[in-house]
PDB file of N, CA and C in Angstrom:
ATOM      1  N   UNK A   1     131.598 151.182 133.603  1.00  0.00           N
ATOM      2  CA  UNK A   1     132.565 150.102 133.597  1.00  0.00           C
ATOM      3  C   UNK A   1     131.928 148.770 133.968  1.00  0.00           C
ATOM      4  N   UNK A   2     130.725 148.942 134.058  1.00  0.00           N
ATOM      5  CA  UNK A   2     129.805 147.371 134.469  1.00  0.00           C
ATOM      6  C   UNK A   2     129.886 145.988 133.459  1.00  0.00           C
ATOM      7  N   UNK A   3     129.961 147.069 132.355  1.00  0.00           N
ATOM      8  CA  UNK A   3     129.939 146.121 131.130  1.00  0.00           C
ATOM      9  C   UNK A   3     131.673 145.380 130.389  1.00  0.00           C
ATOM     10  N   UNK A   4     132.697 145.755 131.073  1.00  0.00           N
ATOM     11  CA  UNK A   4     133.732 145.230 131.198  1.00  0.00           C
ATOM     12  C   UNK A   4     133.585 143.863 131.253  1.00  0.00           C
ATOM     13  N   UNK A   5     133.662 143.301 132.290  1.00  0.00           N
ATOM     14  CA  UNK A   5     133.861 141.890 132.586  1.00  0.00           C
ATOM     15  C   UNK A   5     132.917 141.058 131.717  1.00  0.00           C
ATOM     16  N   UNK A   6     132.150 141.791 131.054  1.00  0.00           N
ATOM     17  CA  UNK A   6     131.121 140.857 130.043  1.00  0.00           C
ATOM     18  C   UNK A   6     132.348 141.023 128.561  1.00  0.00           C
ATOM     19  N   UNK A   7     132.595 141.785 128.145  1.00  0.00           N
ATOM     20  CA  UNK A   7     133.303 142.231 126.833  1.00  0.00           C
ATOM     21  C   UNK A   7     134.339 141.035 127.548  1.00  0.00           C
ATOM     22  N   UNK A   8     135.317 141.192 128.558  1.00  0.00           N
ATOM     23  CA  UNK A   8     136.478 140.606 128.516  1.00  0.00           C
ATOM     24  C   UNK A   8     136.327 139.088 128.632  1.00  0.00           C
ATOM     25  N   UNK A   9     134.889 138.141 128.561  1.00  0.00           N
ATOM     26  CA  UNK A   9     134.355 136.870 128.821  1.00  0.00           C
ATOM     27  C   UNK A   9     134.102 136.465 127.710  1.00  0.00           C
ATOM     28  N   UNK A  10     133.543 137.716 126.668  1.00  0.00           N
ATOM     29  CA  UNK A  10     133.273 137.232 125.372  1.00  0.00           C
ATOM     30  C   UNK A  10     134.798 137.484 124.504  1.00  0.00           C
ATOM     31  N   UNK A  11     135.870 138.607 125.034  1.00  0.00           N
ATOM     32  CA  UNK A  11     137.265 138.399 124.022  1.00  0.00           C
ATOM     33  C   UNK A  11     137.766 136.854 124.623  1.00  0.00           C
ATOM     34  N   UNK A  12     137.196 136.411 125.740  1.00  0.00           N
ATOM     35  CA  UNK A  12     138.220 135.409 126.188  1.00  0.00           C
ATOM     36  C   UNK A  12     138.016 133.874 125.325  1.00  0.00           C
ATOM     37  N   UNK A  13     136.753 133.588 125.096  1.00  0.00           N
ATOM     38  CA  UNK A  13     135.785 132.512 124.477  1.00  0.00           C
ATOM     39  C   UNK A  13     136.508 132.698 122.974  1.00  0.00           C
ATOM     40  N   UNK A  14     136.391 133.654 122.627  1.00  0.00           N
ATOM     41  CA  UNK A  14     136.707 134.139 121.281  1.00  0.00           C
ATOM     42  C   UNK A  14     138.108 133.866 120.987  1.00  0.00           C
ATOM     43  N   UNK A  15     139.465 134.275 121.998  1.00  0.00           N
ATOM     44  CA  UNK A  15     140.699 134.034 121.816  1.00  0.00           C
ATOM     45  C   UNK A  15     140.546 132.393 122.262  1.00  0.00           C
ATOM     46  N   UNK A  16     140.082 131.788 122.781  1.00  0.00           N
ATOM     47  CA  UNK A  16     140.337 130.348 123.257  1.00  0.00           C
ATOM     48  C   UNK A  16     139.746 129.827 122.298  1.00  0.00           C
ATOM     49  N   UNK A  17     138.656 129.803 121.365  1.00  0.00           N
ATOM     50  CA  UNK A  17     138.230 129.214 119.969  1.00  0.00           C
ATOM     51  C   UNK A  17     139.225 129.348 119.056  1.00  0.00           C
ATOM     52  N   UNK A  18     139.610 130.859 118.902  1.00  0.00           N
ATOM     53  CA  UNK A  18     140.812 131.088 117.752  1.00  0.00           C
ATOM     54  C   UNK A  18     141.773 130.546 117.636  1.00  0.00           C
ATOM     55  N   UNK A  19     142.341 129.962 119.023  1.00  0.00           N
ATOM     56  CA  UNK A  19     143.505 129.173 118.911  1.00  0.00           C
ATOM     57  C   UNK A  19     143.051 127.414 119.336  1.00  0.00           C
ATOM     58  N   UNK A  20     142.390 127.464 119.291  1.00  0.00           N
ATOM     59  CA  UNK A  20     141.866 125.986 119.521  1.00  0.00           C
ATOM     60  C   UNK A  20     141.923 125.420 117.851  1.00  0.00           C
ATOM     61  N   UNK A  21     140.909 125.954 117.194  1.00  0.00           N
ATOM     62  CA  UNK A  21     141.016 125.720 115.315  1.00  0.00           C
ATOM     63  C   UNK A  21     141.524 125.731 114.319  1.00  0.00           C
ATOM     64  N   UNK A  22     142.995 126.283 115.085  1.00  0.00           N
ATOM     65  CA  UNK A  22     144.484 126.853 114.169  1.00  0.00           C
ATOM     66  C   UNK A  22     144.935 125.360 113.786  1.00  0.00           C
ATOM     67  N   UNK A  23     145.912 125.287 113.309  1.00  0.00           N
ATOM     68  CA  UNK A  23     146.371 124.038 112.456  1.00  0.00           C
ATOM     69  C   UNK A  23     147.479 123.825 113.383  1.00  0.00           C
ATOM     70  N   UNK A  24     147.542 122.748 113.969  1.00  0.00           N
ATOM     71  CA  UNK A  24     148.815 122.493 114.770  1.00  0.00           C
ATOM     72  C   UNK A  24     149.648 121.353 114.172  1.00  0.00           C
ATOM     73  N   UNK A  25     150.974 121.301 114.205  1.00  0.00           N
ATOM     74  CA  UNK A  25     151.845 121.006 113.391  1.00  0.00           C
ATOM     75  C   UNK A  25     152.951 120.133 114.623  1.00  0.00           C
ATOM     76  N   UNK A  26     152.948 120.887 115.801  1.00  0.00           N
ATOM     77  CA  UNK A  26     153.756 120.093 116.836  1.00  0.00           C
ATOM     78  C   UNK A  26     153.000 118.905 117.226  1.00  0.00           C
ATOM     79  N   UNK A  27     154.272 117.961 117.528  1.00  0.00           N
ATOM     80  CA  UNK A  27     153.907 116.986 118.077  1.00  0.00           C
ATOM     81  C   UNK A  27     154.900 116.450 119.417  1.00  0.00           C
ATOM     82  N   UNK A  28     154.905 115.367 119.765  1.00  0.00           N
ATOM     83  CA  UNK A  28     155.732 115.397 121.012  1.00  0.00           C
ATOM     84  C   UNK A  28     156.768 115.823 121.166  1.00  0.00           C
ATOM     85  N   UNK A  29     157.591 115.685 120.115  1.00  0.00           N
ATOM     86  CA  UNK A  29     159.461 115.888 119.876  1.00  0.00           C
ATOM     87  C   UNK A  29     159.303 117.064 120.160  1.00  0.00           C
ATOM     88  N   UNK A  30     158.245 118.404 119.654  1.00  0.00           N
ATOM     89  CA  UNK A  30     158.784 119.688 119.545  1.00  0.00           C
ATOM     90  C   UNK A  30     158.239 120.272 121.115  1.00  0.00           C
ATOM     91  N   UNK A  31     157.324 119.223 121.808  1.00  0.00           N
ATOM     92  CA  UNK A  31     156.978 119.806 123.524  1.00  0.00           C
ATOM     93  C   UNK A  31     158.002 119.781 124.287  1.00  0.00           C
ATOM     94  N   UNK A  32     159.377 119.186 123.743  1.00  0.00           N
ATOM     95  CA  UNK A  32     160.626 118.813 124.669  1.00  0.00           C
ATOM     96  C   UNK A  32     161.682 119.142 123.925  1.00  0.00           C
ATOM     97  N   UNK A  33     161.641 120.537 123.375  1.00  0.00           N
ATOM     98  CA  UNK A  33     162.709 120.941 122.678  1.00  0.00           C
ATOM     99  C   UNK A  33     163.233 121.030 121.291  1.00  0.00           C
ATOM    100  N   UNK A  34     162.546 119.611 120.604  1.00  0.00           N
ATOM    101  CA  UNK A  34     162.888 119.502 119.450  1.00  0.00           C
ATOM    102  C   UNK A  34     162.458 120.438 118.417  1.00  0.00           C
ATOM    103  N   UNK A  35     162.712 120.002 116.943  1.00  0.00           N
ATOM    104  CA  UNK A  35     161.993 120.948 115.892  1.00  0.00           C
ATOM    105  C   UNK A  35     160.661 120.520 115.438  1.00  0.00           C
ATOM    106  N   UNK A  36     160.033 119.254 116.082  1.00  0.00           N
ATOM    107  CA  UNK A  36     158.985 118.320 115.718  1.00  0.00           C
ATOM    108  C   UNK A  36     158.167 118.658 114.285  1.00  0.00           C
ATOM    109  N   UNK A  37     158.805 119.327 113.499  1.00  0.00           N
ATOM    110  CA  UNK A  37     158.770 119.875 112.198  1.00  0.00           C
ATOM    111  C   UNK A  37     159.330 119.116 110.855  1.00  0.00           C
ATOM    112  N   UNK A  38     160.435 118.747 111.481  1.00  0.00           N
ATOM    113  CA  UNK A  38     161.573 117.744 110.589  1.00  0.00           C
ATOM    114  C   UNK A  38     161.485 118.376 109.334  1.00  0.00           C
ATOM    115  N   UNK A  39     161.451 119.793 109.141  1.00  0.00           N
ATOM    116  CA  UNK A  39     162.221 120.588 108.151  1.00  0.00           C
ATOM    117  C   UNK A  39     161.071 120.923 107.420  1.00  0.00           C
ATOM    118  N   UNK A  40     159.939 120.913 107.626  1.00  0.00           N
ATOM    119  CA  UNK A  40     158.595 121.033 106.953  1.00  0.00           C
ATOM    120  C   UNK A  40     158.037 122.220 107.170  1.00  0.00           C
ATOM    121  N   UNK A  41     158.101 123.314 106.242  1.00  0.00           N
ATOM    122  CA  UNK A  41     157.677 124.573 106.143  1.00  0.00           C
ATOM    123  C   UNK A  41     155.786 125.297 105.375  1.00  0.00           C
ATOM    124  N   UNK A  42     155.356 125.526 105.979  1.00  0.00           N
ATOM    125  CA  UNK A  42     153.829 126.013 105.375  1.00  0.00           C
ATOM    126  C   UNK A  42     153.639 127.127 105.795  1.00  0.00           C
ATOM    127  N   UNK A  43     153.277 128.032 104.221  1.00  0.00           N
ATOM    128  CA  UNK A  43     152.690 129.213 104.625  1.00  0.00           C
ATOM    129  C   UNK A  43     151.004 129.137 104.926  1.00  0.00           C
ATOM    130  N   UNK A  44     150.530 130.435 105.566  1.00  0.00           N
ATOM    131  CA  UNK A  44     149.044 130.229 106.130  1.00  0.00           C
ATOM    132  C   UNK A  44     148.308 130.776 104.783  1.00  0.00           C
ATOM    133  N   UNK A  45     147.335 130.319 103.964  1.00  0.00           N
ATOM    134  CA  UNK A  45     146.796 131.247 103.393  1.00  0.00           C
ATOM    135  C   UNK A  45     145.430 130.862 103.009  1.00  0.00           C
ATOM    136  N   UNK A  46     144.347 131.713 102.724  1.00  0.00           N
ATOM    137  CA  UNK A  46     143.037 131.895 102.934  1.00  0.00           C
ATOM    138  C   UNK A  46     142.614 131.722 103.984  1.00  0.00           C
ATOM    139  N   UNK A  47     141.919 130.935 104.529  1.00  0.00           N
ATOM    140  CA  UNK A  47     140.641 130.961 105.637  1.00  0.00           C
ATOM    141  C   UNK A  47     141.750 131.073 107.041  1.00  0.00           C
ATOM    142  N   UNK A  48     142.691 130.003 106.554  1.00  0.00           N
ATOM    143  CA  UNK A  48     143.809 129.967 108.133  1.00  0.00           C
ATOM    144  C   UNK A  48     144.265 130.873 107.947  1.00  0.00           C
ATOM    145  N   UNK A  49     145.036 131.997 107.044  1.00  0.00           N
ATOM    146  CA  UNK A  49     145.271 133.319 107.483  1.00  0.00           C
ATOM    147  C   UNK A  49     144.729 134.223 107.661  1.00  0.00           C
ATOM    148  N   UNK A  50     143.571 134.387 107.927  1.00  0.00           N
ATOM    149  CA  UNK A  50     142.059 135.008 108.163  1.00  0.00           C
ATOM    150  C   UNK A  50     142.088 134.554 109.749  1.00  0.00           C
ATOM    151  N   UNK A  51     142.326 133.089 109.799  1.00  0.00           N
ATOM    152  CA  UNK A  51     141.498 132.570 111.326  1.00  0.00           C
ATOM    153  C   UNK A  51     142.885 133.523 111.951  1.00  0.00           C
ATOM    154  N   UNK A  52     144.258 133.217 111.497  1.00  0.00           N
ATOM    155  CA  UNK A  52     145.137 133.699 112.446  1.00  0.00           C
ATOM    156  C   UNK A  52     145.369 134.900 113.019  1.00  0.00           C
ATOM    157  N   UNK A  53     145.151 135.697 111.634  1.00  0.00           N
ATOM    158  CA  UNK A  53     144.753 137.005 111.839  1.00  0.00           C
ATOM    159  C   UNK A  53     144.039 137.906 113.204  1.00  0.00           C
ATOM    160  N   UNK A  54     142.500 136.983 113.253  1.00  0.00           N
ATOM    161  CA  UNK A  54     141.690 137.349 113.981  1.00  0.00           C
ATOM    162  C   UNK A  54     141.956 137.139 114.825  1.00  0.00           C
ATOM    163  N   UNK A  55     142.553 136.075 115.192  1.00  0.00           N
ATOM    164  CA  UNK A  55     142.731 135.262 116.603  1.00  0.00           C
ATOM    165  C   UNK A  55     143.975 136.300 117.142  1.00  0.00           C
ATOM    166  N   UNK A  56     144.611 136.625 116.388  1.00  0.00           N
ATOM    167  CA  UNK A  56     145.859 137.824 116.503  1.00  0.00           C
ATOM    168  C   UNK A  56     145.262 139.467 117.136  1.00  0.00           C
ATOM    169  N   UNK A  57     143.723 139.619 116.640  1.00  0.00           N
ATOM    170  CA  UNK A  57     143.294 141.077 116.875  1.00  0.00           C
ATOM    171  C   UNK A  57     142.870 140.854 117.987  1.00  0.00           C
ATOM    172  N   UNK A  58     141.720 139.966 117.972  1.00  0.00           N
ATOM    173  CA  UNK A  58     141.162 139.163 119.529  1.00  0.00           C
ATOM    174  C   UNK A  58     142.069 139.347 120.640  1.00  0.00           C
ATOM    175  N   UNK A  59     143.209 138.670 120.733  1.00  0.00           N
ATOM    176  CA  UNK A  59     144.174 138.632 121.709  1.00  0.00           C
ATOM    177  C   UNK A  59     144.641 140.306 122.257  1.00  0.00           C
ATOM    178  N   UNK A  60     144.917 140.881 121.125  1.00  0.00           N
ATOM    179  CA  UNK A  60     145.371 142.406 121.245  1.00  0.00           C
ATOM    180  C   UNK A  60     144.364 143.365 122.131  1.00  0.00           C
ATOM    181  N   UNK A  61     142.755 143.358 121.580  1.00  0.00           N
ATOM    182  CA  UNK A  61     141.957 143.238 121.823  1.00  0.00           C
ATOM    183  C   UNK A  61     141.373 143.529 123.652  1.00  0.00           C
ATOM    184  N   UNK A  62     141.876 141.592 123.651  1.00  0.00           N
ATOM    185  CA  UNK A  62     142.049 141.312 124.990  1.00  0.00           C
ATOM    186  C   UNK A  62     143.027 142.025 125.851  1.00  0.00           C
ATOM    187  N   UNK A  63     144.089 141.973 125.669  1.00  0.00           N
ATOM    188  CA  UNK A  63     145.406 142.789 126.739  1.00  0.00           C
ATOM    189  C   UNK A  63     144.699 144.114 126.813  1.00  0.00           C
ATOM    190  N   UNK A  64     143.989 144.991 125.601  1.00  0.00           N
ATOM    191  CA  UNK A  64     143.629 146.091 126.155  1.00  0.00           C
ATOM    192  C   UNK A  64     142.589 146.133 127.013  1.00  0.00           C
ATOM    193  N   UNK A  65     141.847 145.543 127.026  1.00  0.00           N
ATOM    194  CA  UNK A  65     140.557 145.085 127.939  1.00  0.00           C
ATOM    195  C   UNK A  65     141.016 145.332 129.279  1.00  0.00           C
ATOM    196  N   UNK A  66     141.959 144.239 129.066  1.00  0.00           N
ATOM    197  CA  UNK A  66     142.819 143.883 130.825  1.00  0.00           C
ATOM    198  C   UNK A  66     143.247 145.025 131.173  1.00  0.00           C
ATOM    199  N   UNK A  67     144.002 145.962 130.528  1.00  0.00           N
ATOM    200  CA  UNK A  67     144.592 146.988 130.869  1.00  0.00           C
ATOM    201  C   UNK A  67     144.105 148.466 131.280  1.00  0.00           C
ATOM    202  N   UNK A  68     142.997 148.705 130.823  1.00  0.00           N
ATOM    203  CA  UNK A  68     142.558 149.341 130.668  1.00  0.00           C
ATOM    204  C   UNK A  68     141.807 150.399 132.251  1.00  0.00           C
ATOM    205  N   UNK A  69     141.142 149.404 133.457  1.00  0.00           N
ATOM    206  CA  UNK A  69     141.043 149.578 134.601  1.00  0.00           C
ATOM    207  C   UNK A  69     142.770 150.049 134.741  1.00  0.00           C
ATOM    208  N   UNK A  70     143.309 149.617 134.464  1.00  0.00           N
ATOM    209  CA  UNK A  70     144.967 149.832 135.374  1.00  0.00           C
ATOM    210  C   UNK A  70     145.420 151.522 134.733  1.00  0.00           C
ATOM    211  N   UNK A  71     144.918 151.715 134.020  1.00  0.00           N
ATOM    212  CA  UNK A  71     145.051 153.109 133.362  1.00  0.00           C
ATOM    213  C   UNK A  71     144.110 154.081 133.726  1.00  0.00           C
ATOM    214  N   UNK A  72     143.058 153.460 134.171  1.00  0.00           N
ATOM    215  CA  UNK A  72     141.770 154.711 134.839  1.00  0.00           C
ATOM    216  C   UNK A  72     142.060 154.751 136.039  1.00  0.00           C
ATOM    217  N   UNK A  73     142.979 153.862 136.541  1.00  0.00           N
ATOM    218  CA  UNK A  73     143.034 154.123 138.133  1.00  0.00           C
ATOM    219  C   UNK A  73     143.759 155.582 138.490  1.00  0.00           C
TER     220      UNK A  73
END
């Protein structure tokens, strides 16, 4: 189990890139409730539904990482 905290440093770098490069669409209106969208709909496809994807397994990934000591105990 030594090698844990190295795996869960490199899912963490990895989930914090993945969502750092995603396409963000909010802007102030939608940090305070609003739809900051103003009715503007996009699907993800090629490379951004690839990035989201991953950034989606990464994360999953991660929770099992975390969890995982709590289950050998």
């Amino acid at each position: 189990m030594g090698y844990l905290p190295y795996i869960q440093v490199i899912l963490a770098v990895l989930l914090v890139a993945g969502v750092l490069i995603q396409r963000s669409d909010g802007n102030l209106g939608a940090g305070f409730g609003g739809d900051g969208s103003f009715g503007t709909r996009f699907s993800r496809r090629g490379l951004e539904k690839m990035t989201f994807n991953a950034t989606l397994v990464v994360a999953v990934l991660f929770v099992i990482s975390v969890l995982i000591p709590l289950v050998l105990l």
